[in-house]
Each structure stands twice: as C-alpha cells, then as structure tokens.
N, C-alpha and C. Protein backbone atom coordinates (compact mmCIF):
# COMPACT_ATOMS: atom_id res chain seq x y z
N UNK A 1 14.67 11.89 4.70
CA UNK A 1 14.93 11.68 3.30
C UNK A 1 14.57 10.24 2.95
N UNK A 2 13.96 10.16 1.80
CA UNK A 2 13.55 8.81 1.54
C UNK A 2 14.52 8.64 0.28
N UNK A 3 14.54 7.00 -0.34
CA UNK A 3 15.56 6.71 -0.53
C UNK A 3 14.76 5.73 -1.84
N UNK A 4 14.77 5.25 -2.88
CA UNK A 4 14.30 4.08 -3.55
C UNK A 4 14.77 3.25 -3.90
N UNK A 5 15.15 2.48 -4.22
CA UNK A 5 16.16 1.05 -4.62
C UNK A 5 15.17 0.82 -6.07
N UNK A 6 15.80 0.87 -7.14
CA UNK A 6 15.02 0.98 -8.20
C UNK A 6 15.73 0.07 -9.27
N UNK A 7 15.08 -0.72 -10.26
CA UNK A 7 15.78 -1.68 -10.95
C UNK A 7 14.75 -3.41 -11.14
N UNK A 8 14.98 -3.31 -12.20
CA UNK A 8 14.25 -4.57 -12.20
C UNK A 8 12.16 -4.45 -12.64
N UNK A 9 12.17 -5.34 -13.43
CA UNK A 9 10.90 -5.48 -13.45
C UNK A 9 10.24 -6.70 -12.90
N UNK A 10 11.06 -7.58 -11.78
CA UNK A 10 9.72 -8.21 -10.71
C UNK A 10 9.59 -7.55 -9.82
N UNK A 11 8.64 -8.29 -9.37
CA UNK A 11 8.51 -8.12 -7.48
C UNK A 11 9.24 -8.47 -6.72
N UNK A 12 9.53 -7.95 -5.74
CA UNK A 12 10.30 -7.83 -4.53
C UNK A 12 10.02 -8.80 -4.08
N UNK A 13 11.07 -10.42 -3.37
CA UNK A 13 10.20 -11.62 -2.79
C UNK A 13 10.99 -11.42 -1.43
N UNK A 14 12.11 -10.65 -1.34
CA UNK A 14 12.46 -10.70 0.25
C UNK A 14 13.69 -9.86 0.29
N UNK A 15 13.66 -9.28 1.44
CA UNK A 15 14.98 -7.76 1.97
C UNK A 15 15.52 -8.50 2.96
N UNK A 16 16.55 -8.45 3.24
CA UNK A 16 17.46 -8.37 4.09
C UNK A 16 18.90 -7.36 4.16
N UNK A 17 19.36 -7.24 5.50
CA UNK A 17 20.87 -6.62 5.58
C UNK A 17 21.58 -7.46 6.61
N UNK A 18 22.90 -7.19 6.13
CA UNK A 18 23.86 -7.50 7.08
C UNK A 18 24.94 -6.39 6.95
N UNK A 19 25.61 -5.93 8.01
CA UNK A 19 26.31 -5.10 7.74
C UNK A 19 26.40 -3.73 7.08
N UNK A 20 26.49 -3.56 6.05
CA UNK A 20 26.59 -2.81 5.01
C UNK A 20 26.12 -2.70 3.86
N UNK A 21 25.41 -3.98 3.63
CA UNK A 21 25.13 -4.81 2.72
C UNK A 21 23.37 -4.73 3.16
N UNK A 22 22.57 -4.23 1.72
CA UNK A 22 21.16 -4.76 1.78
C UNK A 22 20.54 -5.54 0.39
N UNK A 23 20.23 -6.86 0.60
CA UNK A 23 20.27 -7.56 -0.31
C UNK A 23 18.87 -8.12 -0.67
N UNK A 24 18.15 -8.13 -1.91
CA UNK A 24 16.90 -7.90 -2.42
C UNK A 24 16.79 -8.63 -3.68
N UNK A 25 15.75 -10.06 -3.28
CA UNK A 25 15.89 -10.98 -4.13
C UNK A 25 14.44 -10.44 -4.58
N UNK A 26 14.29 -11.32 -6.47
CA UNK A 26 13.44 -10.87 -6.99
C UNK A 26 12.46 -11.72 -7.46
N UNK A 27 11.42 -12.12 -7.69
CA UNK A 27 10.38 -13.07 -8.05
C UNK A 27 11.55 -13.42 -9.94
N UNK A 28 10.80 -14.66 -9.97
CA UNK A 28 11.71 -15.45 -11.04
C UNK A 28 13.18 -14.92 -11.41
N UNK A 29 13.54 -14.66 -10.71
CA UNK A 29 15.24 -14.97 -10.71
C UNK A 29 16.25 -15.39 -9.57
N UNK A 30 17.22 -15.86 -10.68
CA UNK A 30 18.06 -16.63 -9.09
C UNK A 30 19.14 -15.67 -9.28
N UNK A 31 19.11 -14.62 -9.43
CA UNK A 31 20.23 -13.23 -8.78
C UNK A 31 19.95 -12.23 -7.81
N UNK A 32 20.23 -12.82 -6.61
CA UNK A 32 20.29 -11.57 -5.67
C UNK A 32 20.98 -10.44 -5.68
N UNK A 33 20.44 -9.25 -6.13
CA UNK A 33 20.85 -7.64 -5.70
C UNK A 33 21.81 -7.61 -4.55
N UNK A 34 23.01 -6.67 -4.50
CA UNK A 34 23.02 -6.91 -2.74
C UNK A 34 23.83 -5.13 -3.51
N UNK A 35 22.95 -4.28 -2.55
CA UNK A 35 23.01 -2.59 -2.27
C UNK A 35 24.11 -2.18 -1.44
N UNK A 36 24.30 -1.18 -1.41
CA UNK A 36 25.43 0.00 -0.45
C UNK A 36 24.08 -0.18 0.55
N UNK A 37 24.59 -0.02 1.94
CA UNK A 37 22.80 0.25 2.96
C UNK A 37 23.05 1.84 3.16
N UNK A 38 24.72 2.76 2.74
CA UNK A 38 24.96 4.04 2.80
C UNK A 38 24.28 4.67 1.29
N UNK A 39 24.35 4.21 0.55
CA UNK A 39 24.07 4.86 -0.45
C UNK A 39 22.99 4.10 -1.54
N UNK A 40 22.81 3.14 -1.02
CA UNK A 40 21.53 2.73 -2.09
C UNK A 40 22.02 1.75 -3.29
N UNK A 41 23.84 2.29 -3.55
CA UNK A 41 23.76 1.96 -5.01
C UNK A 41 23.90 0.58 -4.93
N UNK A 42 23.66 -0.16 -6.11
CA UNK A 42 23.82 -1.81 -6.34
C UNK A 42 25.28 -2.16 -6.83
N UNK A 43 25.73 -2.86 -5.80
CA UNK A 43 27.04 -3.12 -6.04
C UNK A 43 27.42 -4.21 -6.39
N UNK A 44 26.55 -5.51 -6.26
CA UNK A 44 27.00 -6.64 -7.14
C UNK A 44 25.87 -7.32 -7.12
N UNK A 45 25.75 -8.66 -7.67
CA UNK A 45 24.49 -10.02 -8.07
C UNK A 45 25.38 -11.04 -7.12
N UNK A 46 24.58 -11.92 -6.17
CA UNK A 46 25.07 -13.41 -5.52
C UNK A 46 23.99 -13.90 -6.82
N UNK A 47 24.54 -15.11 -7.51
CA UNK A 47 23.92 -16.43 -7.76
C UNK A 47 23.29 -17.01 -6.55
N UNK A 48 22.15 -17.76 -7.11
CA UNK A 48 22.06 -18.34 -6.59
C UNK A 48 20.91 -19.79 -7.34
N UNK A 49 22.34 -20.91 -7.78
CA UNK A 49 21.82 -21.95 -8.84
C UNK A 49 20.39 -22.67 -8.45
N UNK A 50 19.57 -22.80 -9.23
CA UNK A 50 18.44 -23.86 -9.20
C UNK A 50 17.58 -23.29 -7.98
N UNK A 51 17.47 -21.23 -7.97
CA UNK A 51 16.45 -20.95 -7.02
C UNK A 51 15.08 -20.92 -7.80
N UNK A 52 14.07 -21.78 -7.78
CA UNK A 52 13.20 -21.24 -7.93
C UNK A 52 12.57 -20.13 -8.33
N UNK A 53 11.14 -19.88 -8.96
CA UNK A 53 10.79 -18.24 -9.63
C UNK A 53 10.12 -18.12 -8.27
N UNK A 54 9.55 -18.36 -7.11
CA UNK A 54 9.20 -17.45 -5.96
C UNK A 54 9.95 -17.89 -4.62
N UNK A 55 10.74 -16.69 -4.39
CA UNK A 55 11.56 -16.81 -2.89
C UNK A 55 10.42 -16.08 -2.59
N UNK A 56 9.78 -16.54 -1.20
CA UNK A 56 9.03 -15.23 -0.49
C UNK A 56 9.85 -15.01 0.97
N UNK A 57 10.85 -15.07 1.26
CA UNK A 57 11.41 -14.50 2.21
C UNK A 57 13.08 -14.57 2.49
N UNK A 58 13.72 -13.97 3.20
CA UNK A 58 14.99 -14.32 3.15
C UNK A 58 15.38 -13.27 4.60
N UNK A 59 16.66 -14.17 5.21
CA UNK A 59 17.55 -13.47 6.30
C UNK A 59 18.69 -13.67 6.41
N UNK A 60 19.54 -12.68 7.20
CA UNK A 60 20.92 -13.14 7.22
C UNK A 60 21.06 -13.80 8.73
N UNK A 61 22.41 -14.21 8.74
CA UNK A 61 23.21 -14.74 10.16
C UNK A 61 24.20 -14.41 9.99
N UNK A 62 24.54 -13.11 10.96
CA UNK A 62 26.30 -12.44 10.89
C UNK A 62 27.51 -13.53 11.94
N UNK A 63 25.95 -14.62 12.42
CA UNK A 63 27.17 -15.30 12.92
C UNK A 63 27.86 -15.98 12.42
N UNK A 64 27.55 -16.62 11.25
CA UNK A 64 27.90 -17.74 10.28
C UNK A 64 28.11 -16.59 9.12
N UNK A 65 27.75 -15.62 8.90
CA UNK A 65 28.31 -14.22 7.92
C UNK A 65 27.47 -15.46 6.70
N UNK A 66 26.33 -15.70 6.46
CA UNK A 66 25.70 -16.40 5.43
C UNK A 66 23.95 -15.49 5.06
N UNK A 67 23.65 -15.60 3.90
CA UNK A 67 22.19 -15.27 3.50
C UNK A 67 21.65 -16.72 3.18
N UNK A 68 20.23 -16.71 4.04
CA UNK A 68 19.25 -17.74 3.76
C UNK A 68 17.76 -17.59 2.90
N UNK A 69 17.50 -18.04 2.00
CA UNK A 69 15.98 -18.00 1.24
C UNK A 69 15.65 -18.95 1.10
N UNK A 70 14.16 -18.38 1.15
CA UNK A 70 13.24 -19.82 1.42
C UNK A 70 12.91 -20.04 -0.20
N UNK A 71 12.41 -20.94 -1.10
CA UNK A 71 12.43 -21.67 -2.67
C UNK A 71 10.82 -22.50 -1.87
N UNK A 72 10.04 -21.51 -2.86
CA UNK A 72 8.80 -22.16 -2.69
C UNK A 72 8.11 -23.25 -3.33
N UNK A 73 8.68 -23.60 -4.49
CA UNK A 73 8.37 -24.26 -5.45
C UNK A 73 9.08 -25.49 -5.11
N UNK A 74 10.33 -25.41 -4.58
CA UNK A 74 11.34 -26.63 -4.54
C UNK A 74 11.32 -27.16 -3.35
N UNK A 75 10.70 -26.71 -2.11
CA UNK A 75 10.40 -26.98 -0.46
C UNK A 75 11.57 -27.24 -0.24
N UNK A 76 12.14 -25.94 -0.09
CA UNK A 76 13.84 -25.78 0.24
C UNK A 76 14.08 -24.14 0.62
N UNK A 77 15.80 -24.51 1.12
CA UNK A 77 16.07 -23.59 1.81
C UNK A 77 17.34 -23.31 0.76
N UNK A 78 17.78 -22.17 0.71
CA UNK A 78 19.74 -22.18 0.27
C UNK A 78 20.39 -21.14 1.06
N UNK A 79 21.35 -21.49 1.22
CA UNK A 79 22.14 -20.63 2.08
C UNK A 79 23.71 -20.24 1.16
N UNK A 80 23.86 -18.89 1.29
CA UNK A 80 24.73 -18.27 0.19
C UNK A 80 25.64 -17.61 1.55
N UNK A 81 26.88 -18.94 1.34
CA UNK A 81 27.89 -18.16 2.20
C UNK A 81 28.70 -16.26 1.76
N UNK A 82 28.62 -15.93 2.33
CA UNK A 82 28.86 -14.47 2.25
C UNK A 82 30.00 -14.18 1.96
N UNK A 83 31.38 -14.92 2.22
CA UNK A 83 32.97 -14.93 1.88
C UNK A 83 33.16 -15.65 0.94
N UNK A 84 34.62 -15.58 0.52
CA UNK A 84 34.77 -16.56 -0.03
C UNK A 84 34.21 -16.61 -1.56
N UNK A 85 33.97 -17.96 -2.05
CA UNK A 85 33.32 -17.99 -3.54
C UNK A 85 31.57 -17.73 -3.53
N UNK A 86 31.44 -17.34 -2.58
CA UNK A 86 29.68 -17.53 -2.11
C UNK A 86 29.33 -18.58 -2.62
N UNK A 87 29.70 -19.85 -1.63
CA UNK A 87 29.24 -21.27 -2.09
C UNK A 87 27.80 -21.18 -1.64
N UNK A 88 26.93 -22.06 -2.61
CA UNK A 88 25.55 -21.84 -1.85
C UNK A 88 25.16 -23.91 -1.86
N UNK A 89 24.41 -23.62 -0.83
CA UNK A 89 23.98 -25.02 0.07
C UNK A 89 22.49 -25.44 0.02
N UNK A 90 22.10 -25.81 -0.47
CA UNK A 90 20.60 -25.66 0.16
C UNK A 90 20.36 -27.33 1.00
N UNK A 91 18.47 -27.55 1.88
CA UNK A 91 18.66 -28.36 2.48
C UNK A 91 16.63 -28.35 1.86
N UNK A 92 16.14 -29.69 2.42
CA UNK A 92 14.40 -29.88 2.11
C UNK A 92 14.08 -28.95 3.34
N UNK A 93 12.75 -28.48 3.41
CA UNK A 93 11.63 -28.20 3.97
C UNK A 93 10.99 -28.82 3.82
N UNK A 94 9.62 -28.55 4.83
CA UNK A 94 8.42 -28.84 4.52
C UNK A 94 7.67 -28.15 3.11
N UNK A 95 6.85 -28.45 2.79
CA UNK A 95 6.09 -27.94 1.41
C UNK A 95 5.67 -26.48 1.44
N UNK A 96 5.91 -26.29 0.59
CA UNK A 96 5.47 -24.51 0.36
C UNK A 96 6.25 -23.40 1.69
N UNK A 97 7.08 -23.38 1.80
CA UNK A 97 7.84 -22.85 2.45
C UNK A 97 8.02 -21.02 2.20
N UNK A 98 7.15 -20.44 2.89
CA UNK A 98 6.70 -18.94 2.49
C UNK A 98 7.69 -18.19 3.83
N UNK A 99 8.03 -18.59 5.01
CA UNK A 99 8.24 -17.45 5.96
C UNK A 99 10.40 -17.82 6.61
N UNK A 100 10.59 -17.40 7.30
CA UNK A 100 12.20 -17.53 7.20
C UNK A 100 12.79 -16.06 8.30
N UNK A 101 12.99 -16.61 9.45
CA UNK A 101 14.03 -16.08 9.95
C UNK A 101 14.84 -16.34 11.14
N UNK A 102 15.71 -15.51 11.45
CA UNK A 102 17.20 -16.63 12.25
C UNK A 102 17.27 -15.85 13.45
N UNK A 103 16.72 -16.94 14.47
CA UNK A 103 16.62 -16.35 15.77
C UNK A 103 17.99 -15.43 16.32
N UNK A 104 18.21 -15.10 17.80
CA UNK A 104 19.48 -14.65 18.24
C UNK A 104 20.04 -15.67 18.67
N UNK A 105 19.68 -16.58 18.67
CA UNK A 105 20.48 -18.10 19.00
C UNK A 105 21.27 -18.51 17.21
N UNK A 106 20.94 -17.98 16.69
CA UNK A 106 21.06 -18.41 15.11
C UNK A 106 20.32 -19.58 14.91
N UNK A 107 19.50 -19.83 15.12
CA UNK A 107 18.58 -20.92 14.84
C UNK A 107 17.52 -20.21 13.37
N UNK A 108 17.50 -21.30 12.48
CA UNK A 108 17.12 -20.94 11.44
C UNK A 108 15.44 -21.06 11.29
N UNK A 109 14.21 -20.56 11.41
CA UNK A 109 12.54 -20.54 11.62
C UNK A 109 12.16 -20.47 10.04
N UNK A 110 11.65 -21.96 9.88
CA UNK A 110 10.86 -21.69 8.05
C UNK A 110 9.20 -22.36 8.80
N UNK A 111 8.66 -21.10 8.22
CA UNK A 111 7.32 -21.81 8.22
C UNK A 111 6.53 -21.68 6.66
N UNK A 112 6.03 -23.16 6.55
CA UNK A 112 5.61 -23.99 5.29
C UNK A 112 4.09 -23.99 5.78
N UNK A 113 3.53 -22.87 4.57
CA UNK A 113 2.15 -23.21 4.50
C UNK A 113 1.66 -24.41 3.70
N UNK A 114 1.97 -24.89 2.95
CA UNK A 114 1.59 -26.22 2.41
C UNK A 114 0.96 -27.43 3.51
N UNK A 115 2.34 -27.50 4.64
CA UNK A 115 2.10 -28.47 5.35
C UNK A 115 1.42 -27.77 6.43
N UNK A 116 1.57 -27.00 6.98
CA UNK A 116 1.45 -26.09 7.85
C UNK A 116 2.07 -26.23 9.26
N UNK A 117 3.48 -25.97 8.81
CA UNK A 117 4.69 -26.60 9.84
C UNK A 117 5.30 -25.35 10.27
N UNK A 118 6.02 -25.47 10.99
CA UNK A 118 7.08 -24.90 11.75
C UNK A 118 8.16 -25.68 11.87
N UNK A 119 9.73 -25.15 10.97
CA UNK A 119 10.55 -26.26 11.68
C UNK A 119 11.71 -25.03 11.55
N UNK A 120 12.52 -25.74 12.73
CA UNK A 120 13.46 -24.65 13.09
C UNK A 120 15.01 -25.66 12.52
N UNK A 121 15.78 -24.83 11.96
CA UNK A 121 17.36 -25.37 11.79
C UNK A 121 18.18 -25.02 12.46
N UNK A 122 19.57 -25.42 12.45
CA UNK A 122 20.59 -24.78 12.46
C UNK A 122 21.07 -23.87 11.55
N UNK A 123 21.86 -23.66 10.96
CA UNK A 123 22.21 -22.31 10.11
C UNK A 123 23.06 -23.38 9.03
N UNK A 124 23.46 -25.02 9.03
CA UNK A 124 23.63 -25.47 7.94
C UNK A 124 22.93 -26.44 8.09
N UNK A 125 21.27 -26.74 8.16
CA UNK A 125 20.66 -27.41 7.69
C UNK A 125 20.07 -28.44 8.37
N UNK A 126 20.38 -28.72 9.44
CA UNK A 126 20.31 -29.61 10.51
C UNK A 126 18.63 -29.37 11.41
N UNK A 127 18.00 -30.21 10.92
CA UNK A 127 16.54 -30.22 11.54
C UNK A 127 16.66 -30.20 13.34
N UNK A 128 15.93 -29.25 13.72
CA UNK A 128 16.18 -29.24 15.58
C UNK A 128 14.73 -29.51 15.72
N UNK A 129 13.60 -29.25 14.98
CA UNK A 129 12.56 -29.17 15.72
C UNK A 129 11.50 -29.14 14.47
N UNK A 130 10.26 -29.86 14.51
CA UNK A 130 9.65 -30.09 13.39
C UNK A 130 8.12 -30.28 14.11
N UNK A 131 7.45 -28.87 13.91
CA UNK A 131 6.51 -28.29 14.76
C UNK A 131 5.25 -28.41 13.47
N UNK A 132 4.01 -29.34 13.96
CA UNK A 132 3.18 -29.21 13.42
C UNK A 132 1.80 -28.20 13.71
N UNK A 133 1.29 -27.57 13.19
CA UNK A 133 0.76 -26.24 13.35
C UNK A 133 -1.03 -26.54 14.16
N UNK A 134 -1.27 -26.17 15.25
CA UNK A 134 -2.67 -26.23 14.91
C UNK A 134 -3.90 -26.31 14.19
N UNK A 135 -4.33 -26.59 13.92
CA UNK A 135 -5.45 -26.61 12.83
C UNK A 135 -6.04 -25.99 12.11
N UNK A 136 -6.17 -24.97 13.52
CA UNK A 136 -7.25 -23.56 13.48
C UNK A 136 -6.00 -22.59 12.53
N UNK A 137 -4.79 -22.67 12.47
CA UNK A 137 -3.81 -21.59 11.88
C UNK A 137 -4.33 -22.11 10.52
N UNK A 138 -4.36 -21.49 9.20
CA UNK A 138 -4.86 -21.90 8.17
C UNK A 138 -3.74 -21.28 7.21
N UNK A 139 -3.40 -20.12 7.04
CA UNK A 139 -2.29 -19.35 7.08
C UNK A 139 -1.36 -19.05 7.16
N UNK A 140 -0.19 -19.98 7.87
CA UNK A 140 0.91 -19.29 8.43
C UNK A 140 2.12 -18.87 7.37
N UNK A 141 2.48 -17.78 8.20
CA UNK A 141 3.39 -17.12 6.53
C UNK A 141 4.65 -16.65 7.52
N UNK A 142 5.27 -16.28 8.68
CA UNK A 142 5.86 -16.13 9.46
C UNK A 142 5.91 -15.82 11.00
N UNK A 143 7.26 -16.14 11.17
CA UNK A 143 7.61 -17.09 12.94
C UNK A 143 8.89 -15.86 13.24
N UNK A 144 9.15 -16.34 14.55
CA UNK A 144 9.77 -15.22 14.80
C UNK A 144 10.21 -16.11 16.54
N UNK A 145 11.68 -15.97 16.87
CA UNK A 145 11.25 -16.87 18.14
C UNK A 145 12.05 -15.57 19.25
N UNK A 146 11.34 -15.56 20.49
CA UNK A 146 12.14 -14.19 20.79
C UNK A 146 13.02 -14.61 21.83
N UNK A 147 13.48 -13.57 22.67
CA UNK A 147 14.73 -13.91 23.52
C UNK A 147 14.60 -15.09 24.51
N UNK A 148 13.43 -14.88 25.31
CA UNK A 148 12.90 -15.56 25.96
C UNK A 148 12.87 -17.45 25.53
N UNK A 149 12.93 -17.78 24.36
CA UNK A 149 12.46 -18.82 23.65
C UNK A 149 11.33 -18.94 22.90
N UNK A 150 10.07 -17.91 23.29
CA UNK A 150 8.83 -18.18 22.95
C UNK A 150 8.43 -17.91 21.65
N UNK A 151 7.76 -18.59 20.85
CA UNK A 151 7.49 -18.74 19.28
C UNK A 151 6.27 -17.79 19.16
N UNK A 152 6.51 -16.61 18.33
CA UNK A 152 5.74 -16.00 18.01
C UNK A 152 4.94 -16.13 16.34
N UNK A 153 4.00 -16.33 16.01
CA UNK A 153 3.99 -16.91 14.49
C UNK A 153 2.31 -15.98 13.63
N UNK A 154 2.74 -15.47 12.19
CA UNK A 154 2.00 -14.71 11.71
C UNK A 154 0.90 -15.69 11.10
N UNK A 155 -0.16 -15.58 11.48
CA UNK A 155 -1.74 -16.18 10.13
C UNK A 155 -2.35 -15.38 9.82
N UNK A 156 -2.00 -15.03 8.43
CA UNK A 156 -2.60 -14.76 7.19
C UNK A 156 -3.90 -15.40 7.35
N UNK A 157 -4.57 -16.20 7.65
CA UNK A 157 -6.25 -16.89 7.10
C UNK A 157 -7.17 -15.83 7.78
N UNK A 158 -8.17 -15.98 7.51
CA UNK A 158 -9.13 -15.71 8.01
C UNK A 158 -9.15 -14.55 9.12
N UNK A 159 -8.78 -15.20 9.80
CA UNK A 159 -8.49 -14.58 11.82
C UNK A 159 -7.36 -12.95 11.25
N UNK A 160 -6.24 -12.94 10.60
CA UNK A 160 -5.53 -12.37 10.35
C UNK A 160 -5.06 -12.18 12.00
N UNK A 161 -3.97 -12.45 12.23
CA UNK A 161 -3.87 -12.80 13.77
C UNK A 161 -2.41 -13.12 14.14
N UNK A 162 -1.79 -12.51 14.76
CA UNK A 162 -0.31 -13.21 15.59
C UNK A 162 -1.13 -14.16 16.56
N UNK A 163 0.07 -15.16 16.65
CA UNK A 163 0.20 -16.19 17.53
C UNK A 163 0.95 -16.91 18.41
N UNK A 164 1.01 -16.50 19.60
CA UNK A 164 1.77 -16.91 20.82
C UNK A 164 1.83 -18.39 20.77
N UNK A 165 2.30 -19.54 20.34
CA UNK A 165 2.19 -20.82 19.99
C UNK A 165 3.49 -21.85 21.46
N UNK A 166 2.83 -22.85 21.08
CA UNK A 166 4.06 -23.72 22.31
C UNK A 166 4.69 -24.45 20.86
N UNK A 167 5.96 -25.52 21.55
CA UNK A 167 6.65 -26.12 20.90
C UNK A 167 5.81 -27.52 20.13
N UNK A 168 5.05 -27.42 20.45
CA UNK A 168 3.98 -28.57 19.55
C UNK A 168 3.07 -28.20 18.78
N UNK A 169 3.11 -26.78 18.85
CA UNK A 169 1.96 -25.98 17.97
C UNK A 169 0.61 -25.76 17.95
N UNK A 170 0.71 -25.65 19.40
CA UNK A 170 -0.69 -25.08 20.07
C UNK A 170 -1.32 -23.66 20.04
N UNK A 171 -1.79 -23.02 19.87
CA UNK A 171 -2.01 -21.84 20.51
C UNK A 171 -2.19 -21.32 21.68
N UNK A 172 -1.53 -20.67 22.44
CA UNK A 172 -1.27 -20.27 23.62
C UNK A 172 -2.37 -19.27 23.88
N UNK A 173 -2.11 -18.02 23.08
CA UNK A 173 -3.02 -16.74 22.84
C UNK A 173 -3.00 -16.19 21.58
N UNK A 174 -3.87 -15.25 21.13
CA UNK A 174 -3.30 -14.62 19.69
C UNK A 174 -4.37 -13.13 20.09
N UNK A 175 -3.85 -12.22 19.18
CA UNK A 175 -4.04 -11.12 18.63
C UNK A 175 -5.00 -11.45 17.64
N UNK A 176 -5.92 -10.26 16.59
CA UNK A 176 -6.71 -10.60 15.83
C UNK A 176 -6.11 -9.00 15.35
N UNK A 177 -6.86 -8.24 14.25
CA UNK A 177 -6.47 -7.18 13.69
C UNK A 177 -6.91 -6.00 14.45
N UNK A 178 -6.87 -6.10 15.55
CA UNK A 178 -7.41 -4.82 16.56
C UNK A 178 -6.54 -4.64 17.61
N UNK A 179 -5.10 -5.68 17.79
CA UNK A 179 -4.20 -5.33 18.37
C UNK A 179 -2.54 -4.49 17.71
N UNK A 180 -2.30 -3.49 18.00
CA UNK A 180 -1.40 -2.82 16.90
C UNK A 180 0.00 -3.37 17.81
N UNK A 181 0.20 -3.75 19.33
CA UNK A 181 1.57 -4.39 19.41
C UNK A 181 1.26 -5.41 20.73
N UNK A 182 2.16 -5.93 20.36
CA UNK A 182 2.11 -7.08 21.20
C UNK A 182 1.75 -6.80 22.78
N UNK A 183 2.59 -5.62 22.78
CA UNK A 183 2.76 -5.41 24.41
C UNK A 183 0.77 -4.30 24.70
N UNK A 184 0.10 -4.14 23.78
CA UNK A 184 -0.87 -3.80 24.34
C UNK A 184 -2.23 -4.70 23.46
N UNK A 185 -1.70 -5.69 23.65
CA UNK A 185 -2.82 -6.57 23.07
C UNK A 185 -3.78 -6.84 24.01
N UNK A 186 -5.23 -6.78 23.85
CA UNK A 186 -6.41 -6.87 24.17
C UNK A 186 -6.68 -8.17 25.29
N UNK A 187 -5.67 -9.46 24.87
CA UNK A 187 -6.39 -10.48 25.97
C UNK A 187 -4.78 -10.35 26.73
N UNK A 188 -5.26 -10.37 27.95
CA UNK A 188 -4.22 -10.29 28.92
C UNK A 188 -3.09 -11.11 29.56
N UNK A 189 -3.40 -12.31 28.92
CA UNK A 189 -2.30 -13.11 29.06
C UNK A 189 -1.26 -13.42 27.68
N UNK A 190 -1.57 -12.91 26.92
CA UNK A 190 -0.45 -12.23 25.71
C UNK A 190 0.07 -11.22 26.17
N UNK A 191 -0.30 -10.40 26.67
CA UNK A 191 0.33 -9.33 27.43
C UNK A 191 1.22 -9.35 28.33
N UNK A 192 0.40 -10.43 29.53
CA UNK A 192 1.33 -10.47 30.58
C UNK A 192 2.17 -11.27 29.95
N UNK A 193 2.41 -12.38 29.07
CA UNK A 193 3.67 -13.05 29.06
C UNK A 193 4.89 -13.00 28.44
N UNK A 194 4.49 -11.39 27.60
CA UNK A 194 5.34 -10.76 26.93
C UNK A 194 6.21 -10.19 27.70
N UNK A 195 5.43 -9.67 28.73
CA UNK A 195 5.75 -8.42 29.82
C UNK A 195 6.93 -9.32 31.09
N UNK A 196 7.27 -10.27 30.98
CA UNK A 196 7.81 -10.84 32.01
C UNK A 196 9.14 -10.40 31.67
C-alpha cells in the first residue's frame, strides 16, 4: 500500500523520522510538518525562526531526541530540540551547506558545496573536524560516515560518483554511475574495504 503525504505548495527540501514522528520541511518556509509515521496524518508545525527559503537536508538524533537542518542561504545549521518548548539553536557552517547527517556516534556530517568542505559536529555545535574536499569533487551534496569510521561522500559534478574519502579529503576510491552498491562496485578496493 502506498501512502502520500500531501499538503503544501513547495518542494520538499528534506524528510526525516524519529520515532513516530516523520517530519518534512518545505522550500521557503520556516515550518516544519512533523506526520503520524502510522498514519500519515499531520499532527503539528515545529518553528523554526530565521530558517532560510532553502533547507536542502535535515536529520534527527534520538540521542539528544533533537531535529537538525542545514539553511543554505545563511551557512548554518539549527537544531530544534524535540521536548520541551522546541528551543531551536543554530551554529555557522561552511558556505552553501546542501548535505546533513548524524553518524551512530551522533556526530553531526554537513557538507558545503560552496566551500567544498566536510565538517563534522557534535550534536550542539561544536566543530570536531573541518575537512577540505579534493579538488577533483566539484559537487559534493552528501556524507555519510559508517560504523567502521570511514567517510563515505556523494558528487553530484560531472563524475556523478560516491566517494570513499580519508580525513583530509582525499579520495581513496569512488564509484561512477555503473556501480548500483557499494558492496559490488567495479574497482576492488572499494569493495574490499567495505567488505572488512
């Protein structure tokens, strides 16, 4: 059975859930939707003051029970505590800040195509790591860091390509549009180092 979430005349700039809760921010507005995830219906609006007209991404952390979006216009982050009065926080990014999500460590991943960075937070704002991108990435629109530690990161340019990257923002290995998953990607040491 398929299901629609219907309402609104923007675009969709980013989904997330936590819990019970699926919450769906919208190009030029600062009111986040947040849905039944049982039934679809829309059960209330989070504010969220001085967001920007394009969020392009957003995630939760059930460890900190908070929603994070990235504010492309403002090279910022806000974080909308989930209890409580839903106080919201925000902190700088790097420029143009398009990608956003929160490792299993709760470590917070924004990658800023403007600058073409990678920087990872804590979950209130606290810079851990401020990763400048290879050259050759032209693109980057999202990161992803997996159990292991290892930074996995999406480019949009040209290549259209995942990227196995180190902590300085090298390229390790990448995919191009002829690999459909990681684990059977074409050059073999993306493979094998997934596979460990």
């Amino acid at each position: 059975m398929t299901r629609v979430i219907r309402g609104g005349h923007q675009a969709v700039g980013g989904i997330a859930t936590l819990g019970q809760d699926v919450f769906v921010s919208r190009y030029k507005s600062q009111q986040v939707q947040v849905y039944s995830a049982v039934t679809l219906a829309l059960q209330r609006h989070l504010t969220v003051p001085d967001l920007g007209p394009y969020s392009y991404d957003m995630d939760t952390c059930a460890a900190v029970n908070c929603l994070l979006l990235t504010d492309y216009y403002n090279d910022s982050v806000h974080r909308v505590q989930l209890s409580g009065n839903n106080a919201v926080t925000k902190w700088s990014v790097a420029r143009r800040p398009v990608g956003l999500s929160v490792s299993n460590i709760n470590h917070v991943l924004v990658v800023s195509e403007g600058d073409r960075k990678l920087q990872i937070f804590t979950t209130s704002g606290n810079l851990l790591q401020n990763i400048q991108l290879a050259s050759d990435i032209t693109s980057p629109n999202h990161a992803v860091q997996l159990s292991n530690d290892a930074l996995v990161l999406c480019d949009a340019g040209h290549r259209h390509r995942v990227c196995l990257i180190t902590t300085d923002g090298r390229i390790l290995s990448s995919c191009t549009g002829t690999c459909t998953r990681l684990s059977t990607c074409t050059q073999p040491d993306i493979k094998d180092y997934y596979m460990q």
